[in-house]
Protein backbone atom coordinates (compact mmCIF):
# COMPACT_ATOMS: atom_id res chain seq x y z
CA UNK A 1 0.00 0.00 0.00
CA UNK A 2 1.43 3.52 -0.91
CA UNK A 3 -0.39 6.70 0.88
CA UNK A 4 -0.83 8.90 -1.99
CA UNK A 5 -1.65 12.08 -0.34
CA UNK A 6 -1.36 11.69 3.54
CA UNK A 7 -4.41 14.62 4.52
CA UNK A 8 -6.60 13.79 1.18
CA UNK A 9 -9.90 13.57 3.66
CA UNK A 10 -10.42 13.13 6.99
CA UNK A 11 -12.54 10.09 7.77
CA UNK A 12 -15.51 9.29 10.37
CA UNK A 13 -15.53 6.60 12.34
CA UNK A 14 -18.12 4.65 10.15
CA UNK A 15 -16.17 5.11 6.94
CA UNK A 16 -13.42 3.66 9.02
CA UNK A 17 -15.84 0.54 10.07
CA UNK A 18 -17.13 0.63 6.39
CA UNK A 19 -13.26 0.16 5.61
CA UNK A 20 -12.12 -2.37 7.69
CA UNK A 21 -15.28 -4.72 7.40
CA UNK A 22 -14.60 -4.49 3.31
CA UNK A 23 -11.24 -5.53 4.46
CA UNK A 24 -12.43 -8.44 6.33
CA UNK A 25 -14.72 -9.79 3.82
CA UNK A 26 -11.81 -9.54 1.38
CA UNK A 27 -9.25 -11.30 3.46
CA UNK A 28 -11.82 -14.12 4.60
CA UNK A 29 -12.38 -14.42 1.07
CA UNK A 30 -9.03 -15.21 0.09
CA UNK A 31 -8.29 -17.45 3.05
CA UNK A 32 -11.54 -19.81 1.94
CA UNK A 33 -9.79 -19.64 -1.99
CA UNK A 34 -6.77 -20.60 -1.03
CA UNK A 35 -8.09 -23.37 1.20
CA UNK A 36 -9.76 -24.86 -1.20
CA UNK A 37 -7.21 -24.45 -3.51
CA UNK A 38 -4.48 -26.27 -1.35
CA UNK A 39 -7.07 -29.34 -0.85
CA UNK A 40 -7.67 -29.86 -4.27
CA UNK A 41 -3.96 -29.65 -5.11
CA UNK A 42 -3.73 -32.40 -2.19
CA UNK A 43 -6.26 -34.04 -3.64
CA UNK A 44 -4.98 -34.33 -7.25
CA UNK A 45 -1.62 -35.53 -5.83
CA UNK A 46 0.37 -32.22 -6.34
CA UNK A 47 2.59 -31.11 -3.46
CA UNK A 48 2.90 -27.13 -4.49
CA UNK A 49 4.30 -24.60 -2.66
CA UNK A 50 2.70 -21.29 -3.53
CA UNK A 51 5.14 -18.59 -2.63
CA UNK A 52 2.89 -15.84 -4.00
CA UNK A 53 -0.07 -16.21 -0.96
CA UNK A 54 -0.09 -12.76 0.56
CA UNK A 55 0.39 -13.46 4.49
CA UNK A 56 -0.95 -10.33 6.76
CA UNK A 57 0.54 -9.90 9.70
CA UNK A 58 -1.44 -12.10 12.62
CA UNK A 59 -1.13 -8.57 14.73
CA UNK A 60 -2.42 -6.10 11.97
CA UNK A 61 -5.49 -8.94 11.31
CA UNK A 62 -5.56 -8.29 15.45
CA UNK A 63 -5.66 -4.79 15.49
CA UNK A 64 -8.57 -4.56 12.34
CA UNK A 65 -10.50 -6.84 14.12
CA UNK A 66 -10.34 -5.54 17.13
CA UNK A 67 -10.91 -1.97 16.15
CA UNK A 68 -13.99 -3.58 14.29
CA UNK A 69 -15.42 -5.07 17.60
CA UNK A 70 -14.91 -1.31 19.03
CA UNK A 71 -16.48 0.70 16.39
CA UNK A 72 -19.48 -1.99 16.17
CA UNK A 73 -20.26 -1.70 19.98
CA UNK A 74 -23.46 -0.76 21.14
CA UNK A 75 -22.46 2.68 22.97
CA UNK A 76 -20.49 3.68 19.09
CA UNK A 77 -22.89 5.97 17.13
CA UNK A 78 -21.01 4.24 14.17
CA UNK A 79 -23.50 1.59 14.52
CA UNK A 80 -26.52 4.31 14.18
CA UNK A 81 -25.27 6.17 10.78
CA UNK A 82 -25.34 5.86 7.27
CA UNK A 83 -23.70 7.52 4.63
CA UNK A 84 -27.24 9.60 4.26
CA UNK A 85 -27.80 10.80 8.14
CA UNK A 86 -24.02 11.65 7.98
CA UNK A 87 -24.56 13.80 4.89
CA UNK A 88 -27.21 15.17 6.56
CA UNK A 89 -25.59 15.72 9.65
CA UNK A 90 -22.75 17.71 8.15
CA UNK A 91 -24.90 19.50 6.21
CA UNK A 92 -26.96 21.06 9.00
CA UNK A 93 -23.62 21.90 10.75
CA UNK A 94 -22.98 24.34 8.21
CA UNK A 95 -24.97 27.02 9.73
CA UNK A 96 -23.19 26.99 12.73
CA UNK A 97 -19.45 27.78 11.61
CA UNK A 98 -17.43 24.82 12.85
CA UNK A 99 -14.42 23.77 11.44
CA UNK A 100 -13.76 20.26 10.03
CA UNK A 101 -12.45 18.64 12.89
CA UNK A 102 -15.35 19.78 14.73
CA UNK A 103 -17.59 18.38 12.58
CA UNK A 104 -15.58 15.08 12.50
CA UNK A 105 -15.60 14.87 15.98
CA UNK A 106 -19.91 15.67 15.75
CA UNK A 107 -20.17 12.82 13.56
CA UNK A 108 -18.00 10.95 15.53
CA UNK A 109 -18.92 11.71 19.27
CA UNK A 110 -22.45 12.34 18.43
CA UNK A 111 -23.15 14.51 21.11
CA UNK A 112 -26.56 14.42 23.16
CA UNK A 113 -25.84 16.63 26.02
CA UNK A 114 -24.66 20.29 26.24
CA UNK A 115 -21.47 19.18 28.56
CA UNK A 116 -20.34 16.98 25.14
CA UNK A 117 -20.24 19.86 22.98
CA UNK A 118 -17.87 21.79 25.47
CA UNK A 119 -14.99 18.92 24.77
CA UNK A 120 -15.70 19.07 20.97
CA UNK A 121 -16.24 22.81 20.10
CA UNK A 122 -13.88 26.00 21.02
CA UNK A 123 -14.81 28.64 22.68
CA UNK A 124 -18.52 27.08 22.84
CA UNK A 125 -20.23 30.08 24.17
CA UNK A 126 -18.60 32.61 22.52
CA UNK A 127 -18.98 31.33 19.54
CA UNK A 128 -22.69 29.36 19.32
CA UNK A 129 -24.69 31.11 22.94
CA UNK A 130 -27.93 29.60 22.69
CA UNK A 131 -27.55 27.86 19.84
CA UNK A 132 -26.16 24.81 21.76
CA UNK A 133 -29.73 23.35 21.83
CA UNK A 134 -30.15 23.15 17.75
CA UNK A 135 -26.56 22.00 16.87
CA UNK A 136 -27.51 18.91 19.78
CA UNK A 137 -30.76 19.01 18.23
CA UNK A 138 -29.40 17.95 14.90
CA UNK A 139 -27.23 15.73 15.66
CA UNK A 140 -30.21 13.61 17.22
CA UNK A 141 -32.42 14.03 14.36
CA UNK A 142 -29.83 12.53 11.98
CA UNK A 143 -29.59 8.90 13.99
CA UNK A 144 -30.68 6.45 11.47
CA UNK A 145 -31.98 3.61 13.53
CA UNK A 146 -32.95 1.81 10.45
CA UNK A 147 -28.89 1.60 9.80
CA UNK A 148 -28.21 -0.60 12.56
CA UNK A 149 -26.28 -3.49 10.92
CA UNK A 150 -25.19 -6.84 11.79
CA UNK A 151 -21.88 -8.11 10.73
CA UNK A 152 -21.09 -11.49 10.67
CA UNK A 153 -17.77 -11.43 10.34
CA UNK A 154 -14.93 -13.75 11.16
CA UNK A 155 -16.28 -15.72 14.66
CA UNK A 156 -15.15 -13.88 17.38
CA UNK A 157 -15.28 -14.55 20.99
CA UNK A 158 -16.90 -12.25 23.16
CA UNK A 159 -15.48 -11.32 26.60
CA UNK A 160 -18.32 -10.91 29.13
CA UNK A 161 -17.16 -8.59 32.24
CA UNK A 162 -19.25 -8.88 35.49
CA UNK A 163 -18.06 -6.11 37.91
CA UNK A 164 -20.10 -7.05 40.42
CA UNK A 165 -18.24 -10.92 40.52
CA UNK A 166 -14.95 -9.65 42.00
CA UNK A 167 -14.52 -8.29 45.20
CA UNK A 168 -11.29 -6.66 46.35
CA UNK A 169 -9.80 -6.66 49.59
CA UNK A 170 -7.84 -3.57 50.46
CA UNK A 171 -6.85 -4.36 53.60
CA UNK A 172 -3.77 -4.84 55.00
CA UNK A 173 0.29 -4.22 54.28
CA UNK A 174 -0.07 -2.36 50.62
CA UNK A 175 -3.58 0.00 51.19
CA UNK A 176 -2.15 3.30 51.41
CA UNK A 177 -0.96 2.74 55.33
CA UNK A 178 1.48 5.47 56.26
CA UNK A 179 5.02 3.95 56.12
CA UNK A 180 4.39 1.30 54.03
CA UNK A 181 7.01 2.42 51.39
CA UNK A 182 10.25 3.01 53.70
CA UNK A 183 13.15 1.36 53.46
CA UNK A 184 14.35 -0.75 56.16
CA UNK A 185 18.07 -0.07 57.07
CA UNK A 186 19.83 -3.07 56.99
């Protein structure tokens, strides 16, 4: 892969999903091929070694499919948008003078409280006053619930956390207990 132009566009969150799932499809695609392949080879009697199979990197196939489990949670507006409600999204920012990143991080962050859109814009008072309420207000209106989509990518396992199942015991040598980090002359 050669990068081109390194700031062509800046992309959202669910072009990056969009991305890597293409990627996925792609790779698990060529993994069945040459699978089959190789047991019809072994099957015909031919013992071939095919030097030309692309190999990716067990840690970048990690990291895609990783940042694919993250950007499909439930709490990602990623999972909420299409490329319509995003269109739409940016398009009713215009009125309100943000800059790109801003917008990005809009799309992105999809705001639904005032205290979200001090992290995101500059200056948010200066700049918007009471217009907080209809920049939040579009943001909302643009969710596409209809674009919630399941992927059934490559079987993954899922990793179930129950806080409540651990208990920790601070008690004792090692919970903050004045002295507990001097050195003993010897």
């Amino acid at each position: 892969m050669e990068v081109v132009n390194a700031r062509s566009a800046l992309l959202s969150n669910f072009e990056v999903l969009n991305l890597l799932r293409e990627l996925d499809a792609e790779h698990i695609a060529r993994t069945k091929t040459a699978i089959r392949v190789k047991k019809e080879e072994e099957a015909a009697g031919k013992n071939s070694h095919d030097t030309h199979t692309e190999e990716i990197s067990e840690n970048l196939r990690t990291v895609e499919l990783e940042a694919i489990q993250y950007l499909s949670a439930d709490y990602q507006p990623s999972l909420h948008q299409s490329d319509a409600s995003i269109t739409q999204l940016v398009g009713g920012l215009q009125s309100f003078g943000l800059s790109k990143a801003e917008k990005l991080q809009i799309v992105n962050l999809a705001p639904t409280e005032p205290v979200e859109l001090y992290v995101i814009v500059e200056e948010l008072e200066d700049r918007l006053g009471n217009q907080m309420e209809d920049l939040l207000a579009a943001g909302i209106q643009t969710r596409d619930e209809d674009a919630v989509e399941v992927y059934e990518g490559a079987d993954q396992e899922t990793w179930e956390y129950d806080a409540n199942a651990m208990e920790f015991d601070d008690t004792g040598e090692g919970a903050g207990v004045e002295g507990d980090l001097d050195v003993d002359d010897d």
